[in-house]
N, C-alpha and C. Protein backbone atom coordinates (compact mmCIF):
# COMPACT_ATOMS: atom_id res chain seq x y z
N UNK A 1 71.79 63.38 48.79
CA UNK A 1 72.96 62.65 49.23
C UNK A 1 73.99 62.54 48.12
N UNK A 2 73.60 63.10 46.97
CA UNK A 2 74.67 62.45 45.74
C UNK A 2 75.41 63.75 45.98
N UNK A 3 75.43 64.95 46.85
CA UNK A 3 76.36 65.76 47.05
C UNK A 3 77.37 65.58 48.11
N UNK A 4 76.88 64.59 48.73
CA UNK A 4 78.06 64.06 50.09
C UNK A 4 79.19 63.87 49.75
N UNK A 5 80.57 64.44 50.45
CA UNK A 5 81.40 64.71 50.32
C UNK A 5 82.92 63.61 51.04
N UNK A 6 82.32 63.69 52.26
CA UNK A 6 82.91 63.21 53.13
C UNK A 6 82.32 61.55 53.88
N UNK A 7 80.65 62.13 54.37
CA UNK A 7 80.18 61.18 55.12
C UNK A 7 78.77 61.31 55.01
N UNK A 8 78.00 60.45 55.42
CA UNK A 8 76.66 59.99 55.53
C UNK A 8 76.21 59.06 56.68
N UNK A 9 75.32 59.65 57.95
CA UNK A 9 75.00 59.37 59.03
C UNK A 9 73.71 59.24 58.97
N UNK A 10 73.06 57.72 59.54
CA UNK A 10 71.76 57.93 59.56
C UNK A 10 71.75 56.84 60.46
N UNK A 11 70.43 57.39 61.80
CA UNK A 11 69.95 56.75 62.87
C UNK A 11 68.49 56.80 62.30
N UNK A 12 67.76 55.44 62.17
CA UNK A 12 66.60 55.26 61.79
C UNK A 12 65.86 54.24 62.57
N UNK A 13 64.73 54.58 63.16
CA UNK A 13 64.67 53.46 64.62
C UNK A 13 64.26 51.95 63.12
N UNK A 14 63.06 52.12 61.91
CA UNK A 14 63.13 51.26 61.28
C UNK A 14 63.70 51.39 59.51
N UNK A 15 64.63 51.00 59.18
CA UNK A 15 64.93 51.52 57.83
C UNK A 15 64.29 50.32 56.50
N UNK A 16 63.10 51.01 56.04
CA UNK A 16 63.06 50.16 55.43
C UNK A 16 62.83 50.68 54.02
N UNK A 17 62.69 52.19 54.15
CA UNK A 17 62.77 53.26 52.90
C UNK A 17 63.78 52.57 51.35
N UNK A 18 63.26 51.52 50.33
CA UNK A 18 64.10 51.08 49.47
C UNK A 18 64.91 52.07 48.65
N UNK A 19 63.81 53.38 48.68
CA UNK A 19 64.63 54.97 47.78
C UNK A 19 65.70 55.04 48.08
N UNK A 20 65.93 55.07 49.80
CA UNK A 20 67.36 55.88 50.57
C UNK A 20 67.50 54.82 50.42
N UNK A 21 67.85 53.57 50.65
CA UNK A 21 68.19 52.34 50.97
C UNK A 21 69.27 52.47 49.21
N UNK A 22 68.24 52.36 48.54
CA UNK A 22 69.36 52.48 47.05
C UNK A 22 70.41 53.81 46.82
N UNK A 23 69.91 54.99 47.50
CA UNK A 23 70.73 56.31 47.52
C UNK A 23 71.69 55.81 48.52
N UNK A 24 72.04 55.11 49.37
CA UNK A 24 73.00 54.56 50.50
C UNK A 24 74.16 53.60 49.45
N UNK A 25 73.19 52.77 48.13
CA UNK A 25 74.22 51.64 47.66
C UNK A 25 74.65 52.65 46.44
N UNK A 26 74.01 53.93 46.13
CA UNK A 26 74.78 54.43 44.95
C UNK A 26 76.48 55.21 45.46
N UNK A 27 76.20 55.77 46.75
CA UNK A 27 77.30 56.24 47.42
C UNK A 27 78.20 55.21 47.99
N UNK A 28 78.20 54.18 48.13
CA UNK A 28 78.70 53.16 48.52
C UNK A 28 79.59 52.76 47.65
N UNK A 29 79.15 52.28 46.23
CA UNK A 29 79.39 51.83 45.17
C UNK A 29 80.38 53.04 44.12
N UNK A 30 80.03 54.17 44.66
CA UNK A 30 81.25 55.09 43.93
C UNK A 30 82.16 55.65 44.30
N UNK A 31 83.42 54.41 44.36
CA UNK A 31 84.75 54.67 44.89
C UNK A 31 85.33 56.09 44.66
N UNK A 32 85.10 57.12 43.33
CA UNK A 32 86.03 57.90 43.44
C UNK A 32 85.90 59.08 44.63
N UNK A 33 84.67 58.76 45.21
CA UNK A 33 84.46 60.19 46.17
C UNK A 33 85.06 59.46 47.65
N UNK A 34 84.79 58.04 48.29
CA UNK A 34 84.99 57.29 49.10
C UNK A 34 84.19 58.37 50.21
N UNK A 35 82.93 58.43 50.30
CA UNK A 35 82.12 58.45 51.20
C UNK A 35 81.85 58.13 52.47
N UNK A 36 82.65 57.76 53.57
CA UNK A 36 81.92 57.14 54.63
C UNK A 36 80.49 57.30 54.88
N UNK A 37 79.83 55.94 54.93
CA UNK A 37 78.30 55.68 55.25
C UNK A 37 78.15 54.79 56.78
N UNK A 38 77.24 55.23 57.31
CA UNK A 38 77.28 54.63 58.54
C UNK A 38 75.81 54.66 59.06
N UNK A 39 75.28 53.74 59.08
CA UNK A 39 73.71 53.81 59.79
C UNK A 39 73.60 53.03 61.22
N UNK A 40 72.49 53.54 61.53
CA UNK A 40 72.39 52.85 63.58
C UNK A 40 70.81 53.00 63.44
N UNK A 41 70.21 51.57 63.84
CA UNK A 41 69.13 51.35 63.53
C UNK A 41 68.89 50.23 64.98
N UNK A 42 67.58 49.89 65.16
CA UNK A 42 66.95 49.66 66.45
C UNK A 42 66.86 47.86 66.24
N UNK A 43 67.65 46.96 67.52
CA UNK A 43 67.41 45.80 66.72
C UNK A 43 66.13 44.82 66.53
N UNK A 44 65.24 45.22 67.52
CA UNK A 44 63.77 44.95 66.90
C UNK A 44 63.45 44.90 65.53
N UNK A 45 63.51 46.19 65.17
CA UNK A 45 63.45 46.76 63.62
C UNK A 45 63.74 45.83 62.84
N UNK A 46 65.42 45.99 62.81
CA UNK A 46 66.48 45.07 61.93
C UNK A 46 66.29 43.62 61.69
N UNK A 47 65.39 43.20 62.53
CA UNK A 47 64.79 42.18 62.19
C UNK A 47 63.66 42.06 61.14
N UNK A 48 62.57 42.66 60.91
CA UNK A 48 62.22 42.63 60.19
C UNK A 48 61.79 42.19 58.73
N UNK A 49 60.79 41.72 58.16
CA UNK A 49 61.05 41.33 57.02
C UNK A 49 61.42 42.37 56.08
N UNK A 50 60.97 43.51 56.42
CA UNK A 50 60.94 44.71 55.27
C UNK A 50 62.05 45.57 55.26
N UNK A 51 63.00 45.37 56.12
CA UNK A 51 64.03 45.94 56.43
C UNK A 51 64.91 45.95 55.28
N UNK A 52 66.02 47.01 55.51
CA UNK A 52 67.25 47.39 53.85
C UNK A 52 68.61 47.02 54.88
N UNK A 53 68.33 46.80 55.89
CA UNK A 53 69.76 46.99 57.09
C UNK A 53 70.68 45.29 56.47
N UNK A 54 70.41 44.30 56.09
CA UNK A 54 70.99 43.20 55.57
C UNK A 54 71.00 43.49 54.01
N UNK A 55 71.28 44.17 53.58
CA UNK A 55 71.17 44.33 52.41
C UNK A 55 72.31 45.31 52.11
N UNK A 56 72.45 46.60 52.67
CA UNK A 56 73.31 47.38 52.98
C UNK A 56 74.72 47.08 53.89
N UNK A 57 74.01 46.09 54.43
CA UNK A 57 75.46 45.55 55.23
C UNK A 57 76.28 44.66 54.51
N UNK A 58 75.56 43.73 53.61
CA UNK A 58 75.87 43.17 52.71
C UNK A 58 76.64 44.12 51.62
N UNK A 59 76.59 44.92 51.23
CA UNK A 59 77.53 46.24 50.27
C UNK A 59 78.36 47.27 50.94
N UNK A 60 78.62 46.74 52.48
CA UNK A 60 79.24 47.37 52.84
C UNK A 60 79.16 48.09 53.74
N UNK A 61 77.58 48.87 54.11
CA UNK A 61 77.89 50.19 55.12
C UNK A 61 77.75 49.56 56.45
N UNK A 62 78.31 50.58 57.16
CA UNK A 62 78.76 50.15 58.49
C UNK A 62 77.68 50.38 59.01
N UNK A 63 76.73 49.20 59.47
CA UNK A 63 75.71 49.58 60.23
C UNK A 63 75.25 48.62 61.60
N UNK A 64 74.78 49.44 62.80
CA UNK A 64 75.00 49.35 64.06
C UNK A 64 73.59 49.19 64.15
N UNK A 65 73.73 48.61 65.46
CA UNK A 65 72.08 48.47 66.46
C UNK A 65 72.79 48.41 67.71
N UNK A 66 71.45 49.62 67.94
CA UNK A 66 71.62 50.17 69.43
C UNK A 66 70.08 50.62 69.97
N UNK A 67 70.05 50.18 71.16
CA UNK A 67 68.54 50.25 72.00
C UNK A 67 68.91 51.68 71.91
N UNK A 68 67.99 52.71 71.31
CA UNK A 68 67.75 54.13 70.87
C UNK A 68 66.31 54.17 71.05
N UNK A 69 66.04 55.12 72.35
CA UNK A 69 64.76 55.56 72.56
C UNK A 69 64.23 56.68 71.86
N UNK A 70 64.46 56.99 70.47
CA UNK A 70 63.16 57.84 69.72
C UNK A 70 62.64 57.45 68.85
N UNK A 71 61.89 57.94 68.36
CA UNK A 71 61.59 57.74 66.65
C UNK A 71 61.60 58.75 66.11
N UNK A 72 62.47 60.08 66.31
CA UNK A 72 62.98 60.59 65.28
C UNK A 72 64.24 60.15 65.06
N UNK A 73 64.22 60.11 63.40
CA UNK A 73 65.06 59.90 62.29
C UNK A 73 66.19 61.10 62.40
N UNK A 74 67.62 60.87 62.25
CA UNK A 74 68.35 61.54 62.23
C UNK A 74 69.15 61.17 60.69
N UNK A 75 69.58 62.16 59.90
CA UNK A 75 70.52 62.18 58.77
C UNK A 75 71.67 63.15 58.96
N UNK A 76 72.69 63.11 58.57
CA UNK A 76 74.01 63.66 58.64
C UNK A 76 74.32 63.89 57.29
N UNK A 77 74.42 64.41 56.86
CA UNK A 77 75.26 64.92 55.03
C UNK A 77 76.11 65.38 55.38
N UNK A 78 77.22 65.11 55.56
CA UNK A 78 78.64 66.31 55.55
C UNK A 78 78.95 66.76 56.71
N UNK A 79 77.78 68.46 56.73
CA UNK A 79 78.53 68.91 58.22
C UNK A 79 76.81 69.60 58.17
N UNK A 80 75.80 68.62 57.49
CA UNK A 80 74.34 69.31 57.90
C UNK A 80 73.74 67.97 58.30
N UNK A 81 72.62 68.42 59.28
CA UNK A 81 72.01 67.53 59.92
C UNK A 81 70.42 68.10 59.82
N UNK A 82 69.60 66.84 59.59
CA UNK A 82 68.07 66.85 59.14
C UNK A 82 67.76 65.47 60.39
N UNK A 83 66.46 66.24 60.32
CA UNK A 83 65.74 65.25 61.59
C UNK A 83 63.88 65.29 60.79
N UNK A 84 63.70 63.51 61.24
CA UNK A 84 62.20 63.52 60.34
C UNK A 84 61.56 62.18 61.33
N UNK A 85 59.98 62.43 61.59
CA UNK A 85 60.13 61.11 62.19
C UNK A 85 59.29 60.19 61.06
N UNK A 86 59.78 60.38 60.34
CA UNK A 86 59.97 59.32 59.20
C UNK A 86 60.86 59.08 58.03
N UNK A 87 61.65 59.36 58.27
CA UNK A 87 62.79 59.44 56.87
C UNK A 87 63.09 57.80 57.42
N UNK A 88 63.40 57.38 56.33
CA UNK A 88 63.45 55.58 56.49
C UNK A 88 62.87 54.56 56.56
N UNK A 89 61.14 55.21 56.75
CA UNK A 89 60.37 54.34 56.93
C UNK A 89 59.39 54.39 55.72
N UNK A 90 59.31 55.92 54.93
CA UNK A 90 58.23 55.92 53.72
C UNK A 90 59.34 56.71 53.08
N UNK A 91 59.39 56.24 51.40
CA UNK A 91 59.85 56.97 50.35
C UNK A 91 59.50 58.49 50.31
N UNK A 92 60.00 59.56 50.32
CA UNK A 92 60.33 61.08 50.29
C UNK A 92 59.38 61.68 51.04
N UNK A 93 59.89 61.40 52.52
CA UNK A 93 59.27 62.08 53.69
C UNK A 93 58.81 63.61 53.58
N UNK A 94 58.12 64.23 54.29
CA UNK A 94 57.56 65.43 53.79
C UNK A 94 57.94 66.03 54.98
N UNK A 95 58.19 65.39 56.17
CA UNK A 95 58.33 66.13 57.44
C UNK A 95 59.90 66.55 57.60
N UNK A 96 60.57 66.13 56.77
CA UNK A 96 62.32 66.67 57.08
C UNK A 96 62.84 68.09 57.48
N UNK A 97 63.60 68.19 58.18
CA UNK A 97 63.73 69.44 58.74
C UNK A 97 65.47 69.70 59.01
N UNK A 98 65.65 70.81 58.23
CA UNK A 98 66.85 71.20 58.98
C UNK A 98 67.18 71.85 59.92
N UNK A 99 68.31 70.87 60.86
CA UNK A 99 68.74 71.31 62.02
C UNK A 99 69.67 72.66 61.95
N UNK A 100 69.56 73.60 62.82
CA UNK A 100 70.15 74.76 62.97
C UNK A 100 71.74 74.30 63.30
N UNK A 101 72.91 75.27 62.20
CA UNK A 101 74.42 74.54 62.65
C UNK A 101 74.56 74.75 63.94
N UNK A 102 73.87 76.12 65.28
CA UNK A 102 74.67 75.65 66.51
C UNK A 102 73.73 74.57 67.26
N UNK A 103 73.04 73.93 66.83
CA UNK A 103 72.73 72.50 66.99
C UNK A 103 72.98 71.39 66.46
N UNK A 104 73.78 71.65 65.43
CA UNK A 104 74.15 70.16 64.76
C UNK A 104 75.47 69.41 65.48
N UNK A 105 76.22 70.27 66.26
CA UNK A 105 77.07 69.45 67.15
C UNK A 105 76.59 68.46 67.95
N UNK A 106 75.54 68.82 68.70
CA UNK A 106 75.12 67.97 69.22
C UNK A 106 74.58 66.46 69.24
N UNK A 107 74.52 67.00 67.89
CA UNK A 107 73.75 65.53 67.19
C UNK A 107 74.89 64.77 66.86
N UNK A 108 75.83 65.11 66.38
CA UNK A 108 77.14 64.60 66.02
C UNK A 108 78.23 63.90 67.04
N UNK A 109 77.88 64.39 68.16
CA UNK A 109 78.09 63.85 69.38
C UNK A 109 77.55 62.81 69.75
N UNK A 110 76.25 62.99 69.56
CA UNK A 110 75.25 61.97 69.98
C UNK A 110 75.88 60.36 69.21
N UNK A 111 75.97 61.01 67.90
CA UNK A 111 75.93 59.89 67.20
C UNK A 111 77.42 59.18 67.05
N UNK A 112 78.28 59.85 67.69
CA UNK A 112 79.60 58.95 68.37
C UNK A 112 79.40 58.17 69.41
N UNK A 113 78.61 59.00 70.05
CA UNK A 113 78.69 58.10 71.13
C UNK A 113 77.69 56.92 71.30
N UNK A 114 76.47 56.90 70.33
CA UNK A 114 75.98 55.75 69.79
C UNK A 114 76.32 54.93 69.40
N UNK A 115 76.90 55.04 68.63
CA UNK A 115 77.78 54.24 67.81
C UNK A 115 79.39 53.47 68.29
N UNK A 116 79.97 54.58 69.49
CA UNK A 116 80.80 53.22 70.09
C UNK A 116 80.13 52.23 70.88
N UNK A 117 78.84 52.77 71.33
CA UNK A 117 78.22 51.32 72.10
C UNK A 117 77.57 50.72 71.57
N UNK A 118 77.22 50.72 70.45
CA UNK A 118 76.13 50.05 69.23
C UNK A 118 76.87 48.65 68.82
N UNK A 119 76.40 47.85 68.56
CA UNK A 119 76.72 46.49 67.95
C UNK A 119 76.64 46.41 66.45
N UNK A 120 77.61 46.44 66.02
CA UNK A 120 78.32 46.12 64.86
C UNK A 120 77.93 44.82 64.17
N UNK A 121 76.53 44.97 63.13
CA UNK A 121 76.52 44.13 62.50
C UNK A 121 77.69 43.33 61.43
N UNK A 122 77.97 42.05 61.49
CA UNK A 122 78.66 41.62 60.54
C UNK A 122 78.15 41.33 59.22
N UNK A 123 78.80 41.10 58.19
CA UNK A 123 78.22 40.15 56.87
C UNK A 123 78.35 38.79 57.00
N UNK A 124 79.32 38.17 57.86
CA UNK A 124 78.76 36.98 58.52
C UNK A 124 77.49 36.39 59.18
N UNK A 125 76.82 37.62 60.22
CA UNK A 125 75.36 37.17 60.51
C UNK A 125 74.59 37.11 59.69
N UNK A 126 74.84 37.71 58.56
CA UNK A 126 73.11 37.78 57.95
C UNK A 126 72.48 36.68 57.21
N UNK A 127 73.41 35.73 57.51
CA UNK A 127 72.43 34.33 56.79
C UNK A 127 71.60 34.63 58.07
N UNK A 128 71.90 34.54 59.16
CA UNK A 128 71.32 34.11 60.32
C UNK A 128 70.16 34.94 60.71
N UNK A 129 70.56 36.02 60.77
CA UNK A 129 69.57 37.41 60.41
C UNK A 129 68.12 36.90 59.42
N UNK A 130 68.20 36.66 57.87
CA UNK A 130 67.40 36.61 57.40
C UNK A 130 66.64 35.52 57.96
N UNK A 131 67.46 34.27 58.12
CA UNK A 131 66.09 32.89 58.52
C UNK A 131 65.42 33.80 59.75
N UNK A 132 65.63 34.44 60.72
CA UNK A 132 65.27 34.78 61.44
C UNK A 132 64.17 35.93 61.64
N UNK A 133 64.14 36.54 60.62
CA UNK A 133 63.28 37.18 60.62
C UNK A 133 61.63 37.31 60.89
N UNK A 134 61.73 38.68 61.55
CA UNK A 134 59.57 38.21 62.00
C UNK A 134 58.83 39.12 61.53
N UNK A 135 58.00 38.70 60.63
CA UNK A 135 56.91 39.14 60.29
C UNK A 135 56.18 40.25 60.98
């Protein structure tokens, strides 16, 4: 991700990966490239105690919950797309896979249109978020 250019997309049904979770606040945090970051995560999940989604929202990235029926993991770098059904949930997944480019439209689609119906966490909720959290 420290080669991202433009943007950074990630649908993770639970994100609680602290590795990517810190690779999300190093791109975040370095204005001269201005990165768009954007994650969409499941709100079951986001509840969580172990979760990075209040933490990241808290620094900024734009991140959504949306009732998303898989558990594969989707990532976006740029204009490549990787699919894992675990990236987000254990530090340096082994199952990652790159998506073929005349399939990565699709995914890119997908993930617009997730994301206009997804709910837009604030940095206002997350006091509320954390007391709330379940074990």
């Amino acid at each position: 991700m420290a080669v991202a250019q433009k943007r950074v997309l990630l649908y993770t049904p639970h994100f609680a990966d602290v590795k990517l979770a810190d690779a999300f606040r190093l791109i975040v945090l370095d204005k001269t490239r201005q990165v768009r970051v954007y994650t969409v995560t499941v709100p079951f999940f986001s509840f969580k105690p172990d979760t990075t989604v209040n933490a990241l929202t808290l620094l900024g990235v734009a991140t959504f919950e949306a009732q998303v029926n898989s558990k594969e993991s989707v990532l976006v770098i740029d204009d490549y797309v990787f699919t894992s059904k675990s990236l987000g949930k254990v530090p340096y997944p082994k199952d990652i896979k790159l998506v073929p480019a005349n399939e990565a439209d699709a995914y890119l689609k997908w993930f617009k249109t997730t994301v206009d119906k997804a709910h837009l966490i604030k940095i206002s909720d997350i006091p509320r978020r954390i007391r709330s959290a379940k074990p």
